[in-house]
Protein backbone atom coordinates (compact mmCIF):
# COMPACT_ATOMS: atom_id res chain seq x y z
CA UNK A 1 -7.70 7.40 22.34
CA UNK A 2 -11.29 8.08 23.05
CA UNK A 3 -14.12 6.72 21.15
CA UNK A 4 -15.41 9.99 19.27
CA UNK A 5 -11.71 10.87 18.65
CA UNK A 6 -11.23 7.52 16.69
CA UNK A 7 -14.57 7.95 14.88
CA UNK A 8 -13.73 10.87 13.49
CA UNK A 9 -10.02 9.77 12.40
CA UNK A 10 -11.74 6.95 10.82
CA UNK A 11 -14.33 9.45 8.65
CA UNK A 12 -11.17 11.37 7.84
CA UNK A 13 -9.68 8.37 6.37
CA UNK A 14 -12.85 7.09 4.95
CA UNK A 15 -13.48 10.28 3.10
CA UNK A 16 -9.51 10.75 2.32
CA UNK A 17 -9.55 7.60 0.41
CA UNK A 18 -13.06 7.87 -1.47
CA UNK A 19 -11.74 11.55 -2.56
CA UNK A 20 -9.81 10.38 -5.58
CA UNK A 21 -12.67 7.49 -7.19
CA UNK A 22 -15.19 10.21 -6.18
CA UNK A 23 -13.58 12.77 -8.86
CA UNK A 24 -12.97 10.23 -11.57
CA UNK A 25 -16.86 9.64 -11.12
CA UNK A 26 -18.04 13.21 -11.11
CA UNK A 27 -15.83 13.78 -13.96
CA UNK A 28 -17.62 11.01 -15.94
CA UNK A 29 -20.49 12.95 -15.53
CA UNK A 30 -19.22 16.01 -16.15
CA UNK A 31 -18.54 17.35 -19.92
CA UNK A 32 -14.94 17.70 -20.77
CA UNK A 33 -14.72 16.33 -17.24
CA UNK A 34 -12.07 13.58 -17.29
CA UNK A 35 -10.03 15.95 -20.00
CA UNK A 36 -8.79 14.83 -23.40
CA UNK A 37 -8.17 11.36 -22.33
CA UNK A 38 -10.55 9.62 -20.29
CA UNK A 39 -8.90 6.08 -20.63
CA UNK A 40 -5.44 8.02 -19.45
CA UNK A 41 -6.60 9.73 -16.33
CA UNK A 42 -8.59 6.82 -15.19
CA UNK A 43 -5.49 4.67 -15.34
CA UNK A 44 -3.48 7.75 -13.93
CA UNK A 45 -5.69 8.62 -10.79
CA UNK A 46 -5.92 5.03 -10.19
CA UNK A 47 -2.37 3.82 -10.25
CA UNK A 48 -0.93 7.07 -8.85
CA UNK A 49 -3.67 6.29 -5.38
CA UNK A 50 -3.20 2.69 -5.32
CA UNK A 51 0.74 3.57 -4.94
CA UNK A 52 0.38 6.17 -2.40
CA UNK A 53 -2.01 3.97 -0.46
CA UNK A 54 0.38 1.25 -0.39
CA UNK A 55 3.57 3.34 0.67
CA UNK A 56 1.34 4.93 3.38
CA UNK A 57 0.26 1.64 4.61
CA UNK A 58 3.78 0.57 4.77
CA UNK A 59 4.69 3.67 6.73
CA UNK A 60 2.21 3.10 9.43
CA UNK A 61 4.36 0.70 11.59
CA UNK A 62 7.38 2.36 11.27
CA UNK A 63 5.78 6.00 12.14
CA UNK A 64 3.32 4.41 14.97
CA UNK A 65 6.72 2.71 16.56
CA UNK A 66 8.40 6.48 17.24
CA UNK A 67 6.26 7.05 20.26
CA UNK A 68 3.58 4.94 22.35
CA UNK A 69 0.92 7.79 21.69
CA UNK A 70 1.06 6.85 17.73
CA UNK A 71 0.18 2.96 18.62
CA UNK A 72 -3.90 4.32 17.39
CA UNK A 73 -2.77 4.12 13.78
CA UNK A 74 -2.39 0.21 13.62
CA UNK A 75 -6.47 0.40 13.41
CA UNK A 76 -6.26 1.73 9.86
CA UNK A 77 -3.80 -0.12 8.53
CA UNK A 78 -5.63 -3.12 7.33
CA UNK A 79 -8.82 0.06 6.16
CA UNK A 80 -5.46 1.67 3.94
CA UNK A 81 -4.28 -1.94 2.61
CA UNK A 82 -8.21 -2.31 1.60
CA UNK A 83 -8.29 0.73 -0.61
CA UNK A 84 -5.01 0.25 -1.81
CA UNK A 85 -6.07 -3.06 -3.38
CA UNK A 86 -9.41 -1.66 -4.64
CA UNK A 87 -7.87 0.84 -6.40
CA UNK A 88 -5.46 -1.53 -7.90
CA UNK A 89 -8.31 -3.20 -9.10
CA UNK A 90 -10.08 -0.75 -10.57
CA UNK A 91 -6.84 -0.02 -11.92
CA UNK A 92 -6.77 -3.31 -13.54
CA UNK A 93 -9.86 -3.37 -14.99
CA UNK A 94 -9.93 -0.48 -16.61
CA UNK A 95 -6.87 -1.30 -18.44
CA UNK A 96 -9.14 -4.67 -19.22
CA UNK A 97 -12.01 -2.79 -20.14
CA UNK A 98 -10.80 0.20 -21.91
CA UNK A 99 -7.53 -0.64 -23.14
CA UNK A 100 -7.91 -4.20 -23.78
CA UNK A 101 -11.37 -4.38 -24.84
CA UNK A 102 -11.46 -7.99 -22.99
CA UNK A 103 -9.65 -8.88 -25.67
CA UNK A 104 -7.41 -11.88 -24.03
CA UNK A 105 -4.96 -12.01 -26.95
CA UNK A 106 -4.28 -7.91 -26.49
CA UNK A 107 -3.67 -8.49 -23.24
CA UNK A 108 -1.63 -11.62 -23.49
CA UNK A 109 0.42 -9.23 -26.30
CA UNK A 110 0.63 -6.31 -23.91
CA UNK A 111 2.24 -8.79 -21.02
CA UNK A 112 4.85 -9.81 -23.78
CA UNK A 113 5.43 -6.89 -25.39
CA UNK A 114 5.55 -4.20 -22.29
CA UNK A 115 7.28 -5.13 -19.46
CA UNK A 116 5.39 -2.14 -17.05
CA UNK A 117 2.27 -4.11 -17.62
CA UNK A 118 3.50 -7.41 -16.60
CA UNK A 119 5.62 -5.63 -13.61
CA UNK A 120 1.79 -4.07 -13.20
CA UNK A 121 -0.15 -7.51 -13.17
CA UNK A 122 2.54 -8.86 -10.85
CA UNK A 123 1.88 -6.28 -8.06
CA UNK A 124 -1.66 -6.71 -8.24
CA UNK A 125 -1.60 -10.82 -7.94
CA UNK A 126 0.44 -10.09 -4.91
CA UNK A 127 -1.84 -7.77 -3.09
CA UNK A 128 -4.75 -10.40 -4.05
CA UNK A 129 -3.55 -12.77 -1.12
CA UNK A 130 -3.26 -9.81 1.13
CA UNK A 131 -6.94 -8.66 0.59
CA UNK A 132 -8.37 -11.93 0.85
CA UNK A 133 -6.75 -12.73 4.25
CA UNK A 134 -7.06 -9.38 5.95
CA UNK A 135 -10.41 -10.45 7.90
CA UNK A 136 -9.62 -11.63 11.57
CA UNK A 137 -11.24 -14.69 10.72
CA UNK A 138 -8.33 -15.67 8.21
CA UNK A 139 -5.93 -14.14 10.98
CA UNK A 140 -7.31 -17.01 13.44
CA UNK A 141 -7.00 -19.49 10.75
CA UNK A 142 -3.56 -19.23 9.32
CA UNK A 143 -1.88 -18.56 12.61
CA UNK A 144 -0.53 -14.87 13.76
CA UNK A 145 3.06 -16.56 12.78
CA UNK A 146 1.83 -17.58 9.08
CA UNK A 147 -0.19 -14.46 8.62
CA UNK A 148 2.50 -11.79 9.28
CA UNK A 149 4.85 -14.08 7.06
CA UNK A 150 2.08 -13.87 4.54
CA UNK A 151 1.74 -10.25 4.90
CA UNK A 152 5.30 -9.58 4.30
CA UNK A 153 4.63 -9.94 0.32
CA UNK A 154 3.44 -6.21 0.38
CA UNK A 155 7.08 -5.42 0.36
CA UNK A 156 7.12 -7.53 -2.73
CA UNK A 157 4.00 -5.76 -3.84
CA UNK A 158 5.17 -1.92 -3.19
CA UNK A 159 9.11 -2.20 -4.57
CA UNK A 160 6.71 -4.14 -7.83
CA UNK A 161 4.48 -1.30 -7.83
CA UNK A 162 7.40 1.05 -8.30
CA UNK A 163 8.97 -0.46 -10.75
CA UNK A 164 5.89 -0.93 -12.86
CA UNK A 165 5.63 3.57 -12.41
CA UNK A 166 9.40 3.96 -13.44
CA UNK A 167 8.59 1.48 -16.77
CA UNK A 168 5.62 3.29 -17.31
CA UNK A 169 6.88 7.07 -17.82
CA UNK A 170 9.20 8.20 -20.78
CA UNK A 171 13.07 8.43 -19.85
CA UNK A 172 13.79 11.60 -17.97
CA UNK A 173 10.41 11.69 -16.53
CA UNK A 174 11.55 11.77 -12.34
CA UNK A 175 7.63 11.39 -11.14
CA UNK A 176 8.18 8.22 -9.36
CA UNK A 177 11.50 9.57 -7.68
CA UNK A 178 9.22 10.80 -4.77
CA UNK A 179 7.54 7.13 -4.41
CA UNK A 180 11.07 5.59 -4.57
CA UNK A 181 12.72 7.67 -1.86
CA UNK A 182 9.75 7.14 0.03
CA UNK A 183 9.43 3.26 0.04
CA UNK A 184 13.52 3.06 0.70
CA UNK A 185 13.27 4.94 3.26
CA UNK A 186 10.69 2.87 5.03
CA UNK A 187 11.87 -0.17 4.25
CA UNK A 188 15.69 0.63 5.50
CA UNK A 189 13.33 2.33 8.52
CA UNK A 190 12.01 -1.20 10.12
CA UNK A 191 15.06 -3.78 9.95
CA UNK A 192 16.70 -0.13 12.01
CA UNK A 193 14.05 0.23 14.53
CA UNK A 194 13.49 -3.46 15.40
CA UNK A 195 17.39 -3.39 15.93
CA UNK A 196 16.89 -0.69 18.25
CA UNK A 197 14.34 -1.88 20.08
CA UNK A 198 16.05 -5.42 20.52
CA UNK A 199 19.24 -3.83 22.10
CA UNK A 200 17.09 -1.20 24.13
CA UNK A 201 15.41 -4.49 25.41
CA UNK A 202 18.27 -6.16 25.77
CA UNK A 203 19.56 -3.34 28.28
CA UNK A 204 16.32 -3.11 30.06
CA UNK A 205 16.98 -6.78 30.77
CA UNK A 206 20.48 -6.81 31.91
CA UNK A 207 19.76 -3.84 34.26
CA UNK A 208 16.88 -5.80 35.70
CA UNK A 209 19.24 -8.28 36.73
CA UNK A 210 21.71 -5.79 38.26
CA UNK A 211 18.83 -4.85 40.36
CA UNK A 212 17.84 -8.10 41.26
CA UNK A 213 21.77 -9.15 41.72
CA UNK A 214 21.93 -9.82 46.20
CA UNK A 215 24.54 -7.15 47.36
């Protein structure tokens, strides 16, 4: 991929994943903006991106593996996994802020009382490790064998990240049905396509030594 082709993939995905905090903030200055619940869509808009950032960012390897002309979309993978965890943590905090008032006994009672919110804290401590190691300075420091292994706890993070949307909504409410075929889908996608590729390698090899096999 070019240079000018890749810079302006990366605007797109620059401006794709500003797009949602950008609303929230003209809203807030915008009467009547944010509709009858502020608090509500804030926590909405927030946990609804920070999801779909995270099952998109999961998606990336298995997609970019169907063809050697998709290998260009490893380069936003770490940019995705970014915004994902900022938006978790705005997320956070505005439950802190506006639900909690800082109040570290309401919160303490929340984690007790509903289980979405400690499902919700979980998924966030686990994509805290992920941010904080996704410079290539923490790459050459842990080891590329450490690091992936490290990196694997976005699984974790995603099938938490579900569970904390099913918890959330009122029974009968099917909006994270779409998120939950999604991430089962992918995740059932990569121990596949590593299998494939193993025994396609595998055959590659063994006819290499048919070749090379004196008549």
């Amino acid at each position: 991929m070019n240079r000018p082709t890749l810079i302006i993939l990366k605007t797109a995905v620059w401006i794709a994943c500003l797009w949602p905090i950008g609303l929230l903030v003209y809203g807030a200055f915008t009467p009547n903006g944010l509709g009858p619940d502020p608090t509500a869509r804030i926590e909405f808009s927030t946990g609804y991106t920070t999801l779909m950032l995270l099952t998109i960012g999961l998606g990336i390897t298995p997609v970019r593996r169907l063809s050697p002309h998709l290998n260009w979309m490893i380069k936003f993978r770490r940019l995705v996994g970014l915004f994902a965890f900022f938006y978790g943590t705005v997320h956070m905090l505005a439950y802190v802020a506006l639900y909690a008032g800082f109040s570290v006994q309401t919160m303490l009672d929340d984690i007790a009382k509903r289980k979405f919110i400690t499902m919700g804290v979980a998924t966030w401590l686990l994509l805290v490790p992920l941010a904080l190691t996704s410079t290539n300075w923490a790459i050459r420091k842990l080891g590329g064998k450490r690091w992936n292994l490290l990196h694997k706890l976005v699984y974790i993070a995603v099938i938490c990240g579900v569970i904390h949307y099913w918890w959330q909504v009122k029974p009968g409410v099917i909006l994270p049905l779409p998120f939950t075929i999604a991430v089962a889908i992918l995740l059932l996608a990569r121990p596949i396509q590593t299998a494939l590729l193993k025994r396609k390698a595998k055959a590659a090899a063994s006819g290499r030594q048919v070749v090379q096999r004196p008549g």
